[in-house]
N, C-alpha and C. Protein backbone atom coordinates (compact mmCIF):
# COMPACT_ATOMS: atom_id res chain seq x y z
N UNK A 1 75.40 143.27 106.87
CA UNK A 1 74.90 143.77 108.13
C UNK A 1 74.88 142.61 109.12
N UNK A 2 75.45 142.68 110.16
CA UNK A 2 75.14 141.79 111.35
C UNK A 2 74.77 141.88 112.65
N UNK A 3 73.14 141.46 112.54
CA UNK A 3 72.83 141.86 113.64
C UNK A 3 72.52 140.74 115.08
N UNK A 4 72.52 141.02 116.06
CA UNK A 4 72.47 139.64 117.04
C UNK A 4 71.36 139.38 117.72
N UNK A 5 71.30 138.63 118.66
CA UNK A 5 70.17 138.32 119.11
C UNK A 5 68.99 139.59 119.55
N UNK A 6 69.44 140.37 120.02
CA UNK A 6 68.32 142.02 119.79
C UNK A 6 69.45 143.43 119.74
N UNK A 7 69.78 143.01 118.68
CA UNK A 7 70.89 144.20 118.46
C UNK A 7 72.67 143.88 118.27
N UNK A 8 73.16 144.36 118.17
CA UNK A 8 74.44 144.29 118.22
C UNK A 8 74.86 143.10 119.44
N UNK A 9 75.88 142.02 119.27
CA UNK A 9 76.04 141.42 120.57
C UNK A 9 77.31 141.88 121.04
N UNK A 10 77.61 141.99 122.43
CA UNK A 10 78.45 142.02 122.93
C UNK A 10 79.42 141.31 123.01
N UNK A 11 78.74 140.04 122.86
CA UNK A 11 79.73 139.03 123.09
C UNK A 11 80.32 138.50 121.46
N UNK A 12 79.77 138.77 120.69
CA UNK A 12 80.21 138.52 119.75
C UNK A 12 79.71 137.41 118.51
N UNK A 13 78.51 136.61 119.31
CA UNK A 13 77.94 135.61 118.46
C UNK A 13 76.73 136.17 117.78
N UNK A 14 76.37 136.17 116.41
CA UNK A 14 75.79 137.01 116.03
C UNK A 14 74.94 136.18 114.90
N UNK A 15 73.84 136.93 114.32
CA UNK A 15 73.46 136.21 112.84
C UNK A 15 73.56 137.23 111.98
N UNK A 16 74.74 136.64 110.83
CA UNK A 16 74.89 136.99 109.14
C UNK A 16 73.87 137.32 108.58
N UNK A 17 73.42 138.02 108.22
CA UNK A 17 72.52 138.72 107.21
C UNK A 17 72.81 138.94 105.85
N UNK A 18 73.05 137.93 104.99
CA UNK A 18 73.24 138.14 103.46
C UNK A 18 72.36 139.56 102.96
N UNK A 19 72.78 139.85 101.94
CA UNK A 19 71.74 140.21 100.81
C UNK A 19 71.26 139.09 100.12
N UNK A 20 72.01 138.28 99.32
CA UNK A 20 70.90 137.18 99.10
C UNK A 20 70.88 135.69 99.63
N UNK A 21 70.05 135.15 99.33
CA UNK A 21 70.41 133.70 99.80
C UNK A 21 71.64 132.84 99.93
N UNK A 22 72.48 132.72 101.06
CA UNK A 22 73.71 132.01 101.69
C UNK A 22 73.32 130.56 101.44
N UNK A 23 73.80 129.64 101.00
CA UNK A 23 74.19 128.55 101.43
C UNK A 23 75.29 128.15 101.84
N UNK A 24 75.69 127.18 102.81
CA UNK A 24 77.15 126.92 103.17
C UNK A 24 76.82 125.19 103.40
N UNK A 25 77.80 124.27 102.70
CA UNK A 25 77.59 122.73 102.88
C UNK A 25 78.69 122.82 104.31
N UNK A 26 77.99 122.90 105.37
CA UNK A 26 78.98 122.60 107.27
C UNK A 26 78.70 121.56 107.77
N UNK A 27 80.06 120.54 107.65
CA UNK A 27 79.64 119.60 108.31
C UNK A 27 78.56 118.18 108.00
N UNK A 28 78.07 118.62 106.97
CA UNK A 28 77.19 117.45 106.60
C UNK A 28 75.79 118.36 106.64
N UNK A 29 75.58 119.46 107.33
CA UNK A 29 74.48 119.73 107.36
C UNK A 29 74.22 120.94 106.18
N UNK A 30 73.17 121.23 106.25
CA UNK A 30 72.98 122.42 105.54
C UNK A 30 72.22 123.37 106.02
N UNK A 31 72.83 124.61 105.88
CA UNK A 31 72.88 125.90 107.01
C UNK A 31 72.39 127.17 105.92
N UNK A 32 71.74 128.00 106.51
CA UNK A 32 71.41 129.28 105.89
C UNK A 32 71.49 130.43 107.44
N UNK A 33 71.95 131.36 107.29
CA UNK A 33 71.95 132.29 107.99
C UNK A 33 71.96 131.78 109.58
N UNK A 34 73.08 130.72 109.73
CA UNK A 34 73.23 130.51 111.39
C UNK A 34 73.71 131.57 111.90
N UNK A 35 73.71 131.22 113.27
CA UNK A 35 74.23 132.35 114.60
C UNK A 35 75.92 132.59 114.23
N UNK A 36 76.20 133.37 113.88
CA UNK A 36 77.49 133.29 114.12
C UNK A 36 78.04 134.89 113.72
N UNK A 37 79.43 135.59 113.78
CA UNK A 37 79.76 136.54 113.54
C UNK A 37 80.71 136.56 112.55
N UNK A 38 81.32 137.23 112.04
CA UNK A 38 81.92 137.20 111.18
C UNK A 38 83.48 137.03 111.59
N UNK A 39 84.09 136.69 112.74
CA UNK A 39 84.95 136.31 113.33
C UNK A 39 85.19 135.12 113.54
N UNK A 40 83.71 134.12 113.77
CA UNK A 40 83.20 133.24 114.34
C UNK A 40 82.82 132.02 113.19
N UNK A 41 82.90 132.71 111.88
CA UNK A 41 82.27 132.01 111.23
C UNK A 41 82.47 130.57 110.73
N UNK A 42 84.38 131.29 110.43
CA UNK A 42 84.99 129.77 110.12
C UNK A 42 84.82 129.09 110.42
N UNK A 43 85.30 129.26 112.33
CA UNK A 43 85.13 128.44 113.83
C UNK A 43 84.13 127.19 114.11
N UNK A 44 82.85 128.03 113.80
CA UNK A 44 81.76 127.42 113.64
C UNK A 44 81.37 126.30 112.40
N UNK A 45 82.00 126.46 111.12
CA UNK A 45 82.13 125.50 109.97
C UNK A 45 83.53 124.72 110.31
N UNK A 46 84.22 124.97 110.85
CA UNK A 46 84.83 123.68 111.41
C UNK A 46 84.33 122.86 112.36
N UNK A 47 83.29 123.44 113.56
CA UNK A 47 83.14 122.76 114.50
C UNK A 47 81.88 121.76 113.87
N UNK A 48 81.00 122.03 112.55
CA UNK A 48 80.26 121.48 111.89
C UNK A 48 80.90 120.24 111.38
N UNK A 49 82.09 120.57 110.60
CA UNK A 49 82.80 119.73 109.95
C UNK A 49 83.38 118.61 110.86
N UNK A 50 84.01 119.07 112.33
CA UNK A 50 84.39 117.95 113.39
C UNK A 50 82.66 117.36 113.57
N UNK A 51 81.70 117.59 113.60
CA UNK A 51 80.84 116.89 113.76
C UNK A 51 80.19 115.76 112.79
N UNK A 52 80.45 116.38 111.42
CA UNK A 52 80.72 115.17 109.97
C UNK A 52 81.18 113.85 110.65
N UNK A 53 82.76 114.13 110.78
CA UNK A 53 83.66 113.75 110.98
C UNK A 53 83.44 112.59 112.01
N UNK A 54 82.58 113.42 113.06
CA UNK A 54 82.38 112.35 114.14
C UNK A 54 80.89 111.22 113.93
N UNK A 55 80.45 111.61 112.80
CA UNK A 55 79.18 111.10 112.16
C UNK A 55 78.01 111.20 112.76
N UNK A 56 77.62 112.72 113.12
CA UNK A 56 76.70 112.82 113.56
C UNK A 56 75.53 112.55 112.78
N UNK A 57 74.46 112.52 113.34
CA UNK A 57 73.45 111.52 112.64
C UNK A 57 72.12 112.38 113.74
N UNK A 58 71.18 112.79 112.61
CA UNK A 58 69.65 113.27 113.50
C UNK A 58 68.90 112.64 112.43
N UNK A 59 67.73 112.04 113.55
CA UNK A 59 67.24 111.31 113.04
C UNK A 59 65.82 112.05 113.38
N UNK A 60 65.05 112.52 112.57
CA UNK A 60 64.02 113.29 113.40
C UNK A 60 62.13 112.77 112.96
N UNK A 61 62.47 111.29 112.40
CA UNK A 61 61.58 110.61 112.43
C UNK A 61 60.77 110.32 113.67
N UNK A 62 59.67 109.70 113.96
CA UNK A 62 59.23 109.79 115.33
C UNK A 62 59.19 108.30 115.75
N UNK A 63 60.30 107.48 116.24
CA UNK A 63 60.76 106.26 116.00
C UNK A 63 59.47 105.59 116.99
N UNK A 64 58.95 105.53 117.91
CA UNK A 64 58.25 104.76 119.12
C UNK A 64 56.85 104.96 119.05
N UNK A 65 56.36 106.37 118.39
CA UNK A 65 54.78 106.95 118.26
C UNK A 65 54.45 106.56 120.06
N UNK A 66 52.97 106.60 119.82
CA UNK A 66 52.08 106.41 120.77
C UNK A 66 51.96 104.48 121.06
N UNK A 67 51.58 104.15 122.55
CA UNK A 67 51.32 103.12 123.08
C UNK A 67 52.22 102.09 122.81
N UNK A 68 53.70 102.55 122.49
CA UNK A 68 55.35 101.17 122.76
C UNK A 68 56.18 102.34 123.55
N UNK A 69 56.75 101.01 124.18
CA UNK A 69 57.60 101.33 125.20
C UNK A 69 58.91 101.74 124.37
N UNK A 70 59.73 102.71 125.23
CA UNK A 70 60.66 103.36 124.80
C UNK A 70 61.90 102.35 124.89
N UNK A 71 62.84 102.30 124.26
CA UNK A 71 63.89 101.47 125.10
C UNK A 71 65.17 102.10 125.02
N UNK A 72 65.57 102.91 125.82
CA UNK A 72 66.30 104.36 125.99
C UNK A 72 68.14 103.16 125.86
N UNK A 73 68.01 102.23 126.94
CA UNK A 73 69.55 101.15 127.13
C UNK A 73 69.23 101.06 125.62
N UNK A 74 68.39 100.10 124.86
CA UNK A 74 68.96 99.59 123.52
C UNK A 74 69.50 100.95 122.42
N UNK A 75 68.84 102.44 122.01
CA UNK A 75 69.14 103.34 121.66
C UNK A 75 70.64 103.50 121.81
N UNK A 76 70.87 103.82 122.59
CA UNK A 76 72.15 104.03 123.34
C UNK A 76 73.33 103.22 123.28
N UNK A 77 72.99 101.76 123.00
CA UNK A 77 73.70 100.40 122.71
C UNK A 77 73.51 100.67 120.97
N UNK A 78 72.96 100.68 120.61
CA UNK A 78 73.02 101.05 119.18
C UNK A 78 73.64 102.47 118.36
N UNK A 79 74.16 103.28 119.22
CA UNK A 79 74.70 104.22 118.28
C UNK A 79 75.74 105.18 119.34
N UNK A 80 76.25 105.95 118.60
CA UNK A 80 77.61 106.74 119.43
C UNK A 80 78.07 107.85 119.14
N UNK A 81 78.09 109.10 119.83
CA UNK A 81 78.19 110.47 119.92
C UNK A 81 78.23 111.05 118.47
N UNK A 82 78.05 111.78 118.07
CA UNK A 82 76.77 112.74 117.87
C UNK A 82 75.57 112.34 117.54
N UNK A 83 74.59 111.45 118.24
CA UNK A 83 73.34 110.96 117.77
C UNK A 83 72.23 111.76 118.42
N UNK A 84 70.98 112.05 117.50
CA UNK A 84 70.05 112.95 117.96
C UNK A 84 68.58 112.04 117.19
N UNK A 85 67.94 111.69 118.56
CA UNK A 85 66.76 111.04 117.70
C UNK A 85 65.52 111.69 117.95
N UNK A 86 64.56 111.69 117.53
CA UNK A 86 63.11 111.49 117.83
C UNK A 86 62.69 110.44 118.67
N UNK A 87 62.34 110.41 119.87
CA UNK A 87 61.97 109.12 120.20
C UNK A 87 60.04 108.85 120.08
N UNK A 88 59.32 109.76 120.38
CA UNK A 88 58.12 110.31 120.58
C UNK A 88 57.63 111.76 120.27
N UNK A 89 56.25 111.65 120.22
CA UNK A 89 55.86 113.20 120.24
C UNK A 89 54.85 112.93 121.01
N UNK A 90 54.26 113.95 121.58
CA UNK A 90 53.96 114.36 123.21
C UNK A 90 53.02 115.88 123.00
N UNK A 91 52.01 115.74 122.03
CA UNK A 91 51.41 117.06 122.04
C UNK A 91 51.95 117.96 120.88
N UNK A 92 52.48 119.05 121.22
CA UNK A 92 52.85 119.86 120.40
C UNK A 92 55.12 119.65 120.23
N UNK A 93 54.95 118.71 120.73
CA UNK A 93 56.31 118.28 121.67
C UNK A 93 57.06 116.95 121.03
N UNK A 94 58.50 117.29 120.83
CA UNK A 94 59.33 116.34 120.89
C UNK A 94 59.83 115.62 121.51
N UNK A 95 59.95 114.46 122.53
CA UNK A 95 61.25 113.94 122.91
C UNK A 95 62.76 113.09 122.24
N UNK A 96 62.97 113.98 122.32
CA UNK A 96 64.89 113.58 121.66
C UNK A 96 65.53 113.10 122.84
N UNK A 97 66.58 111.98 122.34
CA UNK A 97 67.21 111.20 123.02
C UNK A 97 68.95 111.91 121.79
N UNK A 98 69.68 112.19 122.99
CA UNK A 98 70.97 112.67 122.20
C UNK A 98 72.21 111.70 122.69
N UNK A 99 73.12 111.22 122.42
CA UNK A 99 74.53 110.84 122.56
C UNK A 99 75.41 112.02 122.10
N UNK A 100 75.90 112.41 123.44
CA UNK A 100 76.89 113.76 123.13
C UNK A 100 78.36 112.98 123.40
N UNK A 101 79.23 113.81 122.77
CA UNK A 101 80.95 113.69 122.99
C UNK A 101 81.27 115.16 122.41
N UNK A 102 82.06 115.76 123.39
CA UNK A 102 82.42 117.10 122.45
C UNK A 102 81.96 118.18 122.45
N UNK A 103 82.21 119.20 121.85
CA UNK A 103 81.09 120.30 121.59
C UNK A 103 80.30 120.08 120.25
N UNK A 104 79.14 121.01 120.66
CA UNK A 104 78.26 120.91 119.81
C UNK A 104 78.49 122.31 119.33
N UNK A 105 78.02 123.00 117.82
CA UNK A 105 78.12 124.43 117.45
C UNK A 105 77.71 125.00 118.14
N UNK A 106 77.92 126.71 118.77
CA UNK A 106 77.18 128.02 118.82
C UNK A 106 75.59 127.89 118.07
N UNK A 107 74.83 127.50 118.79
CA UNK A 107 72.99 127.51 118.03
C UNK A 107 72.57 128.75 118.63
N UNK A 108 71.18 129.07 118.27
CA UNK A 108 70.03 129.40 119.03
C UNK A 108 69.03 129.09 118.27
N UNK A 109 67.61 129.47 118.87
CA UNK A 109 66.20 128.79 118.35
C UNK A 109 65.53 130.00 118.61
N UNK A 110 65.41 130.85 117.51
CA UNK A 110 64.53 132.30 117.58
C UNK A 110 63.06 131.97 118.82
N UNK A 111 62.26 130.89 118.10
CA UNK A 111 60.85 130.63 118.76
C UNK A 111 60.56 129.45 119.69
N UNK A 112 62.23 129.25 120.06
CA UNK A 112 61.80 127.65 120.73
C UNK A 112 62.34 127.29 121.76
N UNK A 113 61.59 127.26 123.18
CA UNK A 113 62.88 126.66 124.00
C UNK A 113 63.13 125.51 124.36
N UNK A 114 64.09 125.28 124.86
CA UNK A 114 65.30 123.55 124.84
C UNK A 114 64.80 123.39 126.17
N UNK A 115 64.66 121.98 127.00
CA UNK A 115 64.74 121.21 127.65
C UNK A 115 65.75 119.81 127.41
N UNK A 116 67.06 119.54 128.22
CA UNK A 116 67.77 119.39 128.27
C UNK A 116 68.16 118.47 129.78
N UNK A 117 67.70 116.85 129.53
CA UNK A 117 67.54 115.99 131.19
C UNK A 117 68.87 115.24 130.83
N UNK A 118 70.01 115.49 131.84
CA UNK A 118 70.97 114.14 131.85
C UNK A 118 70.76 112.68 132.22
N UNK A 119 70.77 111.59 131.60
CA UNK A 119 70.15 110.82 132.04
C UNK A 119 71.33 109.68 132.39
N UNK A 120 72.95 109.85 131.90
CA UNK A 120 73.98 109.27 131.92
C UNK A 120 74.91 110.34 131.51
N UNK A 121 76.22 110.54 132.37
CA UNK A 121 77.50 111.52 132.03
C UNK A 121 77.07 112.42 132.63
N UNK A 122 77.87 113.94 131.77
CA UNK A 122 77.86 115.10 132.79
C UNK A 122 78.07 116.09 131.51
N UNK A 123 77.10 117.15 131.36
CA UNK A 123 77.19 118.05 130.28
C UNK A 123 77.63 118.85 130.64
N UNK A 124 77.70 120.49 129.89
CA UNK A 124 77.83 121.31 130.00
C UNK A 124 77.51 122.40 129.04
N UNK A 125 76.46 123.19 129.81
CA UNK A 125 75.36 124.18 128.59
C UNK A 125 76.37 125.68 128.85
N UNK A 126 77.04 126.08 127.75
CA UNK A 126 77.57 127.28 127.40
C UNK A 126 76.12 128.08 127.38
N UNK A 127 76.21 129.85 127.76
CA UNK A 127 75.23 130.41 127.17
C UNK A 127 75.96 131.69 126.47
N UNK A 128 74.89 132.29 125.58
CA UNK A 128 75.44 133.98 125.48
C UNK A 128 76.15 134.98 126.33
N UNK A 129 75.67 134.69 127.64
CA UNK A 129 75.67 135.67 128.53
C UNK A 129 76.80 135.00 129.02
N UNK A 130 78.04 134.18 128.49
CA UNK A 130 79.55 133.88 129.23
C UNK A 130 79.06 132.49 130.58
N UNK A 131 77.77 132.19 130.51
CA UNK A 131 77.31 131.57 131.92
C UNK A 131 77.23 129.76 131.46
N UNK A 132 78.19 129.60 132.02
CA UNK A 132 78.51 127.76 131.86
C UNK A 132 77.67 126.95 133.26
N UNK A 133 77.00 126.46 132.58
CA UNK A 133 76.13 125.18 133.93
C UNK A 133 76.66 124.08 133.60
N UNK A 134 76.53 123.30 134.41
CA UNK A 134 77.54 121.48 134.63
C UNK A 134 76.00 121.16 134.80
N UNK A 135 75.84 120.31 134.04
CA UNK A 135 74.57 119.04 134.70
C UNK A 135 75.06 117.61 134.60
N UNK A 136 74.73 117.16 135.56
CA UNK A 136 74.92 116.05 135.82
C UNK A 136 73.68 115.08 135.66
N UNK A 137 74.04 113.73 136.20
CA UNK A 137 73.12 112.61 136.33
C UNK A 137 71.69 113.10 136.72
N UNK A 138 70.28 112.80 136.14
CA UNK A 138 69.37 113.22 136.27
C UNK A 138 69.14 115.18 136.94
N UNK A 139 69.91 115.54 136.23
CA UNK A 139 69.82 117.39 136.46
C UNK A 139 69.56 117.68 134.89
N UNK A 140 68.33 119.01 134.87
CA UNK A 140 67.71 119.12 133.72
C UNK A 140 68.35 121.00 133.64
N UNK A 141 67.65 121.45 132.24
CA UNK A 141 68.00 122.83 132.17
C UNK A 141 67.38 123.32 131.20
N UNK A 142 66.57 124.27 131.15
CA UNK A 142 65.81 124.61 130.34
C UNK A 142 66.50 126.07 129.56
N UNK A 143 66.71 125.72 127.97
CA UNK A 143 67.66 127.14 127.28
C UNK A 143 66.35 127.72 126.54
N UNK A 144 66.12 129.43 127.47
CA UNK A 144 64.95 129.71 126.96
C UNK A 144 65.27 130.24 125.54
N UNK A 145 64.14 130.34 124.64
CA UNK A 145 64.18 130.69 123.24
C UNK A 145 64.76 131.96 123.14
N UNK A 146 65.76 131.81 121.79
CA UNK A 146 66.51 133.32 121.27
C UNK A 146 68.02 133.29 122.22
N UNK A 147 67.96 132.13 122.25
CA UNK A 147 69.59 131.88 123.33
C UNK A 147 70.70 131.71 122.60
N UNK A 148 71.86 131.92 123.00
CA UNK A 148 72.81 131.52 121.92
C UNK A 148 73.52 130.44 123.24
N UNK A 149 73.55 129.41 122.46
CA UNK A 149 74.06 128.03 123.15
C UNK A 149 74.82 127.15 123.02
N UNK A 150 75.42 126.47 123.81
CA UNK A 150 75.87 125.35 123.19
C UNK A 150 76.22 123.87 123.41
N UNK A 151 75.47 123.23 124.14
CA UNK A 151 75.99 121.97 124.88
C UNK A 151 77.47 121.60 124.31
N UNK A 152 78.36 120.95 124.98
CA UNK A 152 79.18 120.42 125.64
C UNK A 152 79.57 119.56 126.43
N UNK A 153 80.31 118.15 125.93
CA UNK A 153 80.05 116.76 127.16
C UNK A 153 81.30 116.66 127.05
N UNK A 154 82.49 116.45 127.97
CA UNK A 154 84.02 115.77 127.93
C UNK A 154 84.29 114.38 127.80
N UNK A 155 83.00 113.98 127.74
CA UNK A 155 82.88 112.38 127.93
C UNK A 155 81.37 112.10 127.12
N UNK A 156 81.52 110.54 127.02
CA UNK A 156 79.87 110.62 126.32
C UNK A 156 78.76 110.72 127.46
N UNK A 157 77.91 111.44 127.06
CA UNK A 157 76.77 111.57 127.64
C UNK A 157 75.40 111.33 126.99
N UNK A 158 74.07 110.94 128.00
CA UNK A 158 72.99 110.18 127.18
C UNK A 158 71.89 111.63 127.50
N UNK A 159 71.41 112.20 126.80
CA UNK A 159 70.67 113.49 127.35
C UNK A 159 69.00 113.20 126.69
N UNK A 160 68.54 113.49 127.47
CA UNK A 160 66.81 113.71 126.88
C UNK A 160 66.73 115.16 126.73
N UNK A 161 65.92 114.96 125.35
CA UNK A 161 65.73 116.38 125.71
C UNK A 161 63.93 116.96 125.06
N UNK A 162 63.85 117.86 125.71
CA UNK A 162 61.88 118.00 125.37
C UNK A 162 62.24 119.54 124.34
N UNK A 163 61.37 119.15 123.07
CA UNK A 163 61.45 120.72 122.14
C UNK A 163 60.19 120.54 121.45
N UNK A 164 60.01 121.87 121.14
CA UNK A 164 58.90 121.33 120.01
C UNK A 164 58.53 121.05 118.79
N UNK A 165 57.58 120.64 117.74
CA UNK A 165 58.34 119.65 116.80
C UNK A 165 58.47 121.08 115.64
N UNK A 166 59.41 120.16 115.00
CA UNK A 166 59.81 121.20 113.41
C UNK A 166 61.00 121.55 114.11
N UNK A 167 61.62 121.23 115.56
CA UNK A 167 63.07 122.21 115.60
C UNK A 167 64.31 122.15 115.43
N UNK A 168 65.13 122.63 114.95
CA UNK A 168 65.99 122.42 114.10
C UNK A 168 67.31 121.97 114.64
N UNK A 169 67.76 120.94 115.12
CA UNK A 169 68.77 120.91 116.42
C UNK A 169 69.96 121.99 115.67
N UNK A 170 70.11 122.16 115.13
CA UNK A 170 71.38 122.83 114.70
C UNK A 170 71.22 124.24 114.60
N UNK A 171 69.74 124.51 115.06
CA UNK A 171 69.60 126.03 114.96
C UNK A 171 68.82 126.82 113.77
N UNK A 172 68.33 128.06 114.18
CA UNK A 172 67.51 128.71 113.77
C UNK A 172 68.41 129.48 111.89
């Protein structure tokens, strides 16, 4: 059975519904019942696998805590597209510091929404609804929860981004 974000999708990105427990090794990560359709599926375990490949790396330790300074240039000097860190937590709240190149998979986050600040380069947030935004240098974008998404950079880009903690960058 596959059903999508509230019903059947139109567009076609959807979540797999096993009968029993799915595992799939994509990419380096490990996935149970992502967004995807059954058209889509391969697509999506390759675009996991180009992300292996490109050595993506999440780091979702909380590297800085409370009362040290962040140092966003050295981060950034230290590592290279697909990097996803923890830099702080902030309440009920993450801040992630990302190095994008590329696309990132088809996600969504059933209970969570994305905040998304360019802070160097120029992204680009795919949504469900066919609707592509460009952000640029200090332009932010908030992907409300139950979205099907997907950032996108043609170049490297340095992105902040605010979520809250436990979330899964790769999706629900």
């Amino acid at each position: 059975m596959i059903v999508g974000p509230q019903g059947p999708s139109k567009v076609g990105r959807c979540q797999i519904k096993f009968k029993e427990p799915v595992a799939r090794w994509c990419g380096g990560l490990f996935a149970m019942g992502m967004p995807v359709d059954a058209r889509e599926y391969d697509r999506m375990s390759d675009s996991m696998r180009e992300l292996k490949e490109l050595g993506y790396v999440n780091e979702e330790d909380d590297k800085y805590g409370q009362l040290n300074v962040v140092d966003i240039p050295a981060e950034v000097a230290a590592h290279r597209p697909w990097f996803n860190r923890t830099l702080t937590t902030v309440n009920d709240a993450v801040v992630r510091l990302g190095i994008f190149k590329g696309e990132f998979p088809w996600h969504k986050h059933d209970d969570q929404d994305e905040f998304f600040l360019v802070l160097d380069g120029e992204i680009y947030m795919d949504t469900e609804s066919n609707t592509t935004v460009r952000l640029g240098r200090n332009q932010g974008f908030t992907v409300p929860k139950g979205t099907v998404h997907r950032p996108r950079a043609p170049e490297t880009a340095v992105v902040l981004m605010v979520e809250r903690v436990g979330i899964v960058p790769t999706g629900d």
